[in-house]
N, C-alpha and C. Protein backbone atom coordinates (compact mmCIF):
# COMPACT_ATOMS: atom_id res chain seq x y z
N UNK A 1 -17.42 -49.14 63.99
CA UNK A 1 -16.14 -48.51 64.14
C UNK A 1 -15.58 -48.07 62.79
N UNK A 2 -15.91 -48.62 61.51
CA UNK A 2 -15.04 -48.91 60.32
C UNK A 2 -16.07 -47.58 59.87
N UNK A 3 -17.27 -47.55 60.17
CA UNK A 3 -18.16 -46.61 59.47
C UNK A 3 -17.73 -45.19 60.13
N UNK A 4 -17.61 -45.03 61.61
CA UNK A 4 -17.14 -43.85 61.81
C UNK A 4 -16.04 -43.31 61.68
N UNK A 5 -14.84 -43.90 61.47
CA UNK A 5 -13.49 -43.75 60.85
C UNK A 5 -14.13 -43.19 59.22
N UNK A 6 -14.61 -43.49 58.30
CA UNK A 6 -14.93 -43.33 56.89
C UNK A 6 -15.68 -42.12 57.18
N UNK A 7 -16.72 -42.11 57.97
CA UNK A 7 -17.52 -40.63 58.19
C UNK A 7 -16.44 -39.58 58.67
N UNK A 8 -15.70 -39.80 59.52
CA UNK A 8 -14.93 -38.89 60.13
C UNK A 8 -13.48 -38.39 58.65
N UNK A 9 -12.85 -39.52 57.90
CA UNK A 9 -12.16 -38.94 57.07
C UNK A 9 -12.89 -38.18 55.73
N UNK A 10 -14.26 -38.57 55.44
CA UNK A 10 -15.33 -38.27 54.45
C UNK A 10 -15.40 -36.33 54.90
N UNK A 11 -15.89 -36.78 56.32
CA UNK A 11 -16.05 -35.02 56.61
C UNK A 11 -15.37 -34.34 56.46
N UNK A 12 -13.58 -34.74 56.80
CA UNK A 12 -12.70 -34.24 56.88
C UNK A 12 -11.96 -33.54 55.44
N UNK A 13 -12.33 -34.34 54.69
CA UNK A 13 -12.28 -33.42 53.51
C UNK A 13 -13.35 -32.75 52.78
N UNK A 14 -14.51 -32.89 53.10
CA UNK A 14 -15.66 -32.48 52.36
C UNK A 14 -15.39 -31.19 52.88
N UNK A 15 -15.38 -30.74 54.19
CA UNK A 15 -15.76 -29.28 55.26
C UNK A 15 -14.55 -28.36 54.43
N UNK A 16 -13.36 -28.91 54.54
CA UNK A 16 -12.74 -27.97 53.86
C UNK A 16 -12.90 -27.10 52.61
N UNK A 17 -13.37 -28.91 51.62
CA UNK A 17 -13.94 -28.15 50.34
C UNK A 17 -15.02 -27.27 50.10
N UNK A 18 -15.78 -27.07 51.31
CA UNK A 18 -17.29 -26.29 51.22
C UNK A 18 -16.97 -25.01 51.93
N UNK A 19 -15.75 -24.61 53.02
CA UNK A 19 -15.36 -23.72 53.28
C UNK A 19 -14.54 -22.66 52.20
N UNK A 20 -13.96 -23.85 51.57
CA UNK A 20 -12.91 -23.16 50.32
C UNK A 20 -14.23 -22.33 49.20
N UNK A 21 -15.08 -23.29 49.25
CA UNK A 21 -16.48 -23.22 47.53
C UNK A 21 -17.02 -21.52 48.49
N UNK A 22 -16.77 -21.84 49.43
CA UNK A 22 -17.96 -20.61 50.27
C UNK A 22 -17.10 -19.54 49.94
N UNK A 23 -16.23 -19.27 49.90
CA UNK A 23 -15.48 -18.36 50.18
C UNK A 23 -15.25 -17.78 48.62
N UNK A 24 -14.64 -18.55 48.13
CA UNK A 24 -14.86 -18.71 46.73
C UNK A 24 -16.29 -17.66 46.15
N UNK A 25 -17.33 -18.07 46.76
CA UNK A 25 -18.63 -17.51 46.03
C UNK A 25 -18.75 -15.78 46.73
N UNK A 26 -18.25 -15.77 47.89
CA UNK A 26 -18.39 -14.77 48.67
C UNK A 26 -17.75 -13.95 47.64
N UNK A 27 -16.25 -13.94 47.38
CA UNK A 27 -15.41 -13.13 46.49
C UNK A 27 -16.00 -12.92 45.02
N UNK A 28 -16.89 -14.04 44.42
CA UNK A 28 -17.08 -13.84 43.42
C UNK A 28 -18.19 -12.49 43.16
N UNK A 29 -19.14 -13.16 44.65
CA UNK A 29 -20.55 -11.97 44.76
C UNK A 29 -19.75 -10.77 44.62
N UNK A 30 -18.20 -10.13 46.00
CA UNK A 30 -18.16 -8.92 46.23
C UNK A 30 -17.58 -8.45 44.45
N UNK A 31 -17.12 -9.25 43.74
CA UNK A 31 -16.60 -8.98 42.72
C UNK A 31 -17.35 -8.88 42.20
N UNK A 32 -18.78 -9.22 41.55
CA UNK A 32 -19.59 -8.93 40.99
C UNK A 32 -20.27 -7.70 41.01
N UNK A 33 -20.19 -7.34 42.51
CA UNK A 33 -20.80 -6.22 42.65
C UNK A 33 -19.99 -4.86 42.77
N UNK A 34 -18.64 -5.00 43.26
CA UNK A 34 -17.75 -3.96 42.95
C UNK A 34 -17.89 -3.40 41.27
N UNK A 35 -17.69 -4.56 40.20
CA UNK A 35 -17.58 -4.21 38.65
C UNK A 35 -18.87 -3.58 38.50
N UNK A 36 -20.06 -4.01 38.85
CA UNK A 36 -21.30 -3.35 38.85
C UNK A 36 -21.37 -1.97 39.37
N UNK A 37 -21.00 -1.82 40.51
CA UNK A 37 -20.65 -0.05 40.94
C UNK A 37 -20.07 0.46 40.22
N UNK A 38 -18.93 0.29 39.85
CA UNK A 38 -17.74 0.61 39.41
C UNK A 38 -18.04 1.28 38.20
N UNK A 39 -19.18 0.37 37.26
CA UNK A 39 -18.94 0.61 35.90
C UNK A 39 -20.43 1.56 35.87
N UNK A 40 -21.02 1.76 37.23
CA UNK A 40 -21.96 2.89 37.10
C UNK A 40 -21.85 3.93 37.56
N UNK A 41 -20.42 4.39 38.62
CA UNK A 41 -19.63 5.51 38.59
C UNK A 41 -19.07 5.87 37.47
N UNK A 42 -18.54 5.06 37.36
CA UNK A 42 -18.00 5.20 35.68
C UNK A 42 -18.91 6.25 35.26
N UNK A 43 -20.06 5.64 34.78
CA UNK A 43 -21.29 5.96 33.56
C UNK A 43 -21.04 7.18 33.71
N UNK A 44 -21.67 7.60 35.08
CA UNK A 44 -21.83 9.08 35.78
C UNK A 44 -20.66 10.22 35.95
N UNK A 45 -19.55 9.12 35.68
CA UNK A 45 -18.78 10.29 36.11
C UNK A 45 -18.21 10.96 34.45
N UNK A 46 -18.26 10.57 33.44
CA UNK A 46 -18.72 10.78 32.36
C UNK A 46 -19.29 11.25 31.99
N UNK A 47 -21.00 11.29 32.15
CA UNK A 47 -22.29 11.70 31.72
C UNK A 47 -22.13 13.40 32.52
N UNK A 48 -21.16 13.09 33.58
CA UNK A 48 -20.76 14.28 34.42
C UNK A 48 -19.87 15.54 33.31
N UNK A 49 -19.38 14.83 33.26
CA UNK A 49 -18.22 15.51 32.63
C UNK A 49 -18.76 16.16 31.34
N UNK A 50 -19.36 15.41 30.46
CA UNK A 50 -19.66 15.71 29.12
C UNK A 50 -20.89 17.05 29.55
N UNK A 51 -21.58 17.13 30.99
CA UNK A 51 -22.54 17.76 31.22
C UNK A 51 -21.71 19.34 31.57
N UNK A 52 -20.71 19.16 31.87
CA UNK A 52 -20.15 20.11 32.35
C UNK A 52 -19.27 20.93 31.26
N UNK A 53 -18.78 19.98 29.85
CA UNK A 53 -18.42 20.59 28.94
C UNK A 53 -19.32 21.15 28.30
N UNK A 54 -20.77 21.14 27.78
CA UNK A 54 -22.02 21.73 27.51
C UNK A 54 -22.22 22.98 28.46
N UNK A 55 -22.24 23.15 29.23
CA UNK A 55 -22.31 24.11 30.43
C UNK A 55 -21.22 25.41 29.92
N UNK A 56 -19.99 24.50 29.85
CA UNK A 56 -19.43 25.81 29.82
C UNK A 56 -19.60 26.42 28.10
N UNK A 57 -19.74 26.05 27.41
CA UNK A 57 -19.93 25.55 25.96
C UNK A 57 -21.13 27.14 25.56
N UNK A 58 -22.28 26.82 26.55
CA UNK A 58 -23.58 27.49 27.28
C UNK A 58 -22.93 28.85 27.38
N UNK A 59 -22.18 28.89 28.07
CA UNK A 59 -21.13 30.24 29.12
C UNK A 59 -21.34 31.18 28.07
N UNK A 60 -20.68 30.72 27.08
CA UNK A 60 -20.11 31.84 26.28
C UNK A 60 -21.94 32.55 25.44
N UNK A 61 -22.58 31.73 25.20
CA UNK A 61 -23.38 32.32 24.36
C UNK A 61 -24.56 33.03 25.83
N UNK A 62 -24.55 32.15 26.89
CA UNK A 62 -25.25 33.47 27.78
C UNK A 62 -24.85 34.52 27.84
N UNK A 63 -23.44 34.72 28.20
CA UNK A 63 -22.92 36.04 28.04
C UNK A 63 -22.81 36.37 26.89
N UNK A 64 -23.21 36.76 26.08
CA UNK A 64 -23.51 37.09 24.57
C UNK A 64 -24.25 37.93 24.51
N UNK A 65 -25.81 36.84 25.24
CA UNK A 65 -26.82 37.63 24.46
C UNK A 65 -27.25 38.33 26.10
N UNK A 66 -26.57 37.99 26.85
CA UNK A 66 -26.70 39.50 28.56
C UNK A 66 -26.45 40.50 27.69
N UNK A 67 -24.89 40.66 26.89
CA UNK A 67 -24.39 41.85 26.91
C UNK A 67 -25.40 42.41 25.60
N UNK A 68 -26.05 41.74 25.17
CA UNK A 68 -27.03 42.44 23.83
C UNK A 68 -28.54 43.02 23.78
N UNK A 69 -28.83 42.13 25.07
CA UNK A 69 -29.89 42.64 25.78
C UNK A 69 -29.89 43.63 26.71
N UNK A 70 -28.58 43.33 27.54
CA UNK A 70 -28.46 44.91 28.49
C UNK A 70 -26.91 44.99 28.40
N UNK A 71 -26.85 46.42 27.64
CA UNK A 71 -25.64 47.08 27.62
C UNK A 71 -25.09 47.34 28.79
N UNK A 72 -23.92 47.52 29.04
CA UNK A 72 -22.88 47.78 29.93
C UNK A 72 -23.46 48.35 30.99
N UNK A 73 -24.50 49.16 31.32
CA UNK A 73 -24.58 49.68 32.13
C UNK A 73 -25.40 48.83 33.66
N UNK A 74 -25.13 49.35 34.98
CA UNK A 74 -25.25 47.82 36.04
C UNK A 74 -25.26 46.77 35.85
N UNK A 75 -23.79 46.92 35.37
CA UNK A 75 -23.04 45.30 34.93
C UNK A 75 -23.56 44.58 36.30
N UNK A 76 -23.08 44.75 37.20
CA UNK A 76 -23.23 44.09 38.79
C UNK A 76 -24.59 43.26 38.72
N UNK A 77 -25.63 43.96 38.81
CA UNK A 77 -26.71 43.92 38.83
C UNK A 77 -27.30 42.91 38.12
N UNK A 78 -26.94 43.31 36.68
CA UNK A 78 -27.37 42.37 35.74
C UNK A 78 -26.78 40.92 35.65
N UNK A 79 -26.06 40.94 36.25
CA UNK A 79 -24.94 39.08 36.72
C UNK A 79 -25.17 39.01 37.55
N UNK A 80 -26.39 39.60 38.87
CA UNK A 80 -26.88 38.89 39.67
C UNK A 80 -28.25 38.42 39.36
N UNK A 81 -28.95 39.33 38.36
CA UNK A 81 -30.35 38.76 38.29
C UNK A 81 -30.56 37.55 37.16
N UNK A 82 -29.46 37.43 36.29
CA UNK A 82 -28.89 36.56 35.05
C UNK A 82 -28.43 34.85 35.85
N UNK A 83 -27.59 35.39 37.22
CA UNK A 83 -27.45 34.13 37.89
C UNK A 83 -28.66 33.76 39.16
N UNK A 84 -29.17 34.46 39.40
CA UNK A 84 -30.89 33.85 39.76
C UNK A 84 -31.35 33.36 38.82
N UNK A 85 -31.47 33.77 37.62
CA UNK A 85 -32.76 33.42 36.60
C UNK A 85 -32.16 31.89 35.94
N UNK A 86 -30.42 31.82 36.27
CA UNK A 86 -30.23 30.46 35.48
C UNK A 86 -29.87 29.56 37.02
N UNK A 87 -29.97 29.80 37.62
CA UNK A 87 -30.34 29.01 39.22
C UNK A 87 -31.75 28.23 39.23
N UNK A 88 -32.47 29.30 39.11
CA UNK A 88 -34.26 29.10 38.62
C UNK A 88 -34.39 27.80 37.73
N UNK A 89 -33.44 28.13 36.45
CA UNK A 89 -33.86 27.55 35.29
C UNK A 89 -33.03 25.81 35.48
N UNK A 90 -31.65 26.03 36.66
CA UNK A 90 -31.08 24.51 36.41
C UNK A 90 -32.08 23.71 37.75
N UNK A 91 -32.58 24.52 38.61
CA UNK A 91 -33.85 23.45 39.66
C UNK A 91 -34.61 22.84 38.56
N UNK A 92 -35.37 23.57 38.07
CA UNK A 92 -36.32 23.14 36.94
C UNK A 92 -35.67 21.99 36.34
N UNK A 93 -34.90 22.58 35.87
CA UNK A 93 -34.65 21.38 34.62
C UNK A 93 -34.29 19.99 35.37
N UNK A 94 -33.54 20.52 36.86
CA UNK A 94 -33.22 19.02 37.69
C UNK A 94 -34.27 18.31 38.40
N UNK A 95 -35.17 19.24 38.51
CA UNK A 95 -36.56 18.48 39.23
C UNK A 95 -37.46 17.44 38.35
N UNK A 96 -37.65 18.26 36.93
CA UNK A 96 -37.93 17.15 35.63
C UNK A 96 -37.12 16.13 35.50
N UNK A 97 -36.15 16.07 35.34
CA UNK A 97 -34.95 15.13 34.82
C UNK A 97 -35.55 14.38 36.09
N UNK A 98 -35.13 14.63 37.22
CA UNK A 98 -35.38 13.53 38.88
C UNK A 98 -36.57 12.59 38.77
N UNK A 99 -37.66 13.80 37.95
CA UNK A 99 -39.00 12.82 37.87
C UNK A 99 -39.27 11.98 36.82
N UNK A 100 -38.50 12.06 35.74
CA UNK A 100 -38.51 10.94 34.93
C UNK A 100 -37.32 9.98 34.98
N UNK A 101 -36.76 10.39 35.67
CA UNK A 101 -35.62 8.67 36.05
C UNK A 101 -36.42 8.01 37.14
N UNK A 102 -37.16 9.01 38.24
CA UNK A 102 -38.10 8.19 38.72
C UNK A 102 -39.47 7.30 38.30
N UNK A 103 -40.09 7.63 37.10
CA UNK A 103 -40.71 7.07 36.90
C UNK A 103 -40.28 5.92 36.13
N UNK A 104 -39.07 6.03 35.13
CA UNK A 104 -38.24 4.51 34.31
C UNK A 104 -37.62 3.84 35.67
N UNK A 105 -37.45 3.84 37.04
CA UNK A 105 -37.24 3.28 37.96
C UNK A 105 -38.71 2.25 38.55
């Protein structure tokens, strides 16, 4: 009788404390892994940005050397075959880039 009274108040606080520890670890994991996302959106959304200031950076000297290579004449024309040819050129460069993060993966 004396032993199951002691088991029964023993449990009675242990369960709580292992519900509290559980819960506890649960929050710590999602927290662990939120800061982990978080700080690799981060990275990207950065690595984004700085990619996009280069780009436009780019802008000015493509249109530079369009207008030096082909004078004014079928302007139209020439800013459509200028934006194929750098369409062309950003697959490329994204299909390389894809295959070597795949292979350091």
């Amino acid at each position: 009788m004396v032993v199951r009274k002691l088991k029964g108040v023993v449990s009675s606080i242990i369960k709580p404390n292992w519900k509290q520890q559980s819960r506890q670890l649960t929050i710590g994991r999602e927290l662990e892994e939120f800061k982990k996302v978080f700080k690799d959106n981060f990275v990207t959304l950065i690595v984004s940005a700085f990619g996009v200031v280069a780009a436009l950076s780019w802008n000015e000297v493509v249109k530079e050397m369009i207008f030096v290579l082909f004078p004014q004449k079928g302007n139209l024309i020439v800013k459509i075959y200028t934006a194929i040819a750098i369409t062309i050129l950003s697959i490329f460069v994204t299909y390389l880039l894809s295959k070597l993060k795949t292979k350091k993966d």
